[in-house]
C-alpha atoms as a PDB file:
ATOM      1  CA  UNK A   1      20.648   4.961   4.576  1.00  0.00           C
ATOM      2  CA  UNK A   2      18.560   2.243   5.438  1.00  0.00           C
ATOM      3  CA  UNK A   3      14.657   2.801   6.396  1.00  0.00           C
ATOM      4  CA  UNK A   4      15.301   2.767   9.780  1.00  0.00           C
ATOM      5  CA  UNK A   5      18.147   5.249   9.671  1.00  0.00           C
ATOM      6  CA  UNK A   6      16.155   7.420   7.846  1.00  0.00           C
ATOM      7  CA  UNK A   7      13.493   7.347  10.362  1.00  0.00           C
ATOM      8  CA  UNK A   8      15.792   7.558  12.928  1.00  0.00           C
ATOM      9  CA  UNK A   9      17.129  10.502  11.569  1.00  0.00           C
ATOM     10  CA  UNK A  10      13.673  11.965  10.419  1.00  0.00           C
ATOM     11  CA  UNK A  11      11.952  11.411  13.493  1.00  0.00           C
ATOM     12  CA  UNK A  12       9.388   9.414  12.392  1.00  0.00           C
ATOM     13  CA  UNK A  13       8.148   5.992  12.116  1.00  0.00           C
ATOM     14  CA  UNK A  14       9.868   3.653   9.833  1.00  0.00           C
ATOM     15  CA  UNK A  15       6.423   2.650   8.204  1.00  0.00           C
ATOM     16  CA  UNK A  16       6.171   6.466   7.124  1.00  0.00           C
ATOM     17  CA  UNK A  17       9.699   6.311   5.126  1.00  0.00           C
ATOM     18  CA  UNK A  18       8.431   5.256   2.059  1.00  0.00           C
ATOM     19  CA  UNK A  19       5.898   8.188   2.052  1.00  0.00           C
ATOM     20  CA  UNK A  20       7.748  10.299   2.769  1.00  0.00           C
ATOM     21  CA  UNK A  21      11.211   9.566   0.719  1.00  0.00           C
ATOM     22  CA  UNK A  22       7.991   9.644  -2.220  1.00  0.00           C
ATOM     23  CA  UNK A  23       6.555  13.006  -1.399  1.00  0.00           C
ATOM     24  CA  UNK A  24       9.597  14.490  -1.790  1.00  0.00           C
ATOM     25  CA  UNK A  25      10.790  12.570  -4.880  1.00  0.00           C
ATOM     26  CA  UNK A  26      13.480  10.539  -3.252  1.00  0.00           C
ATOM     27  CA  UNK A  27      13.990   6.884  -4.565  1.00  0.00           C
ATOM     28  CA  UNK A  28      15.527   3.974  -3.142  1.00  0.00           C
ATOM     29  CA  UNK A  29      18.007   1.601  -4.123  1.00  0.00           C
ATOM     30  CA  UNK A  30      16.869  -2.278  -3.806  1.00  0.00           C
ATOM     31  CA  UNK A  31      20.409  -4.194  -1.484  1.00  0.00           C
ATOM     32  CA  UNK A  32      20.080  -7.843  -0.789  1.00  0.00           C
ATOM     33  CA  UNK A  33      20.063  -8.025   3.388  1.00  0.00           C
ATOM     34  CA  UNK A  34      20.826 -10.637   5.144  1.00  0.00           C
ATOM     35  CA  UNK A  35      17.318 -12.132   5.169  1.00  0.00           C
ATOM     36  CA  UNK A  36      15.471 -10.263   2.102  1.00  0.00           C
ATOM     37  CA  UNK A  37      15.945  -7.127  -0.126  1.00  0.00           C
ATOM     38  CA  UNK A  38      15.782  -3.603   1.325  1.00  0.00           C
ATOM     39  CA  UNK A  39      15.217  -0.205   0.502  1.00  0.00           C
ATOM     40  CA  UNK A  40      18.391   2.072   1.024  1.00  0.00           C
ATOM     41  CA  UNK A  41      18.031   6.055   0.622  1.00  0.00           C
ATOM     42  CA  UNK A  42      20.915   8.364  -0.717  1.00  0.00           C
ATOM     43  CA  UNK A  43      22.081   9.441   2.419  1.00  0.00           C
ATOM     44  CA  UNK A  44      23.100  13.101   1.089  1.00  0.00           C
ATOM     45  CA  UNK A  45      19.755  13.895  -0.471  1.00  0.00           C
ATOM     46  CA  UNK A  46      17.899  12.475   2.798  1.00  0.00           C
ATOM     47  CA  UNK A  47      19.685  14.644   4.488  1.00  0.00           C
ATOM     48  CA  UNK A  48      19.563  17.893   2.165  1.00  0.00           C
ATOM     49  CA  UNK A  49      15.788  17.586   1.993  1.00  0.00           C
ATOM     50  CA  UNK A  50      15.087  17.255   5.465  1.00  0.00           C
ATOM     51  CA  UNK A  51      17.224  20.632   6.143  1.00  0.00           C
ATOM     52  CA  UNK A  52      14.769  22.606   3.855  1.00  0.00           C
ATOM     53  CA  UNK A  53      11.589  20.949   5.309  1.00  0.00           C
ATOM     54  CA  UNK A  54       8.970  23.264   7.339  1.00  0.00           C
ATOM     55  CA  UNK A  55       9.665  23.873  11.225  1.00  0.00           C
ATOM     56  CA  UNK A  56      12.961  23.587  10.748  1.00  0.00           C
ATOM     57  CA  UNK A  57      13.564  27.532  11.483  1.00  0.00           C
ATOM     58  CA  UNK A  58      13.783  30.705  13.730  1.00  0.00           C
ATOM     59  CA  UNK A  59      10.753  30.899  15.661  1.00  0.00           C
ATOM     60  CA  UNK A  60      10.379  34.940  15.753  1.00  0.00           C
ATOM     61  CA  UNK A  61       7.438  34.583  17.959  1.00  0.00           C
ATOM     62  CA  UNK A  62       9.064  33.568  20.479  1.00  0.00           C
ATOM     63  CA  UNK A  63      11.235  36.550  20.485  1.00  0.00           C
END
């Protein structure tokens, strides 16, 4: 995933990517682009983490 597929995806800002793929120990892979290099994400880890990150549950007080 690119960074702006993972932001996409993360709902957040693509200049808080790298932060975040670091916090939770996530590295990139450098890909030429068609200008310059960029930073692409393992799409399945991305993914897995963001599944087990806080908020993501039942709400019981709204019950």
């Amino acid at each position: 995933m690119s960074r702006d597929e993972v932001a996409e995806y993360l709902g957040i800002a693509p200049g808080s990517v790298r932060k975040q793929m670091s916090s939770w120990g996530i590295t990139s892979t450098p890909v030429r682009g068609p200008k310059r290099m960029e930073a692409r994400y393992p799409a399945a880890e991305v993914q897995a983490r963001a599944a087990r990150r806080r908020g993501q549950g039942h709400r019981s007080d709204l019950d």
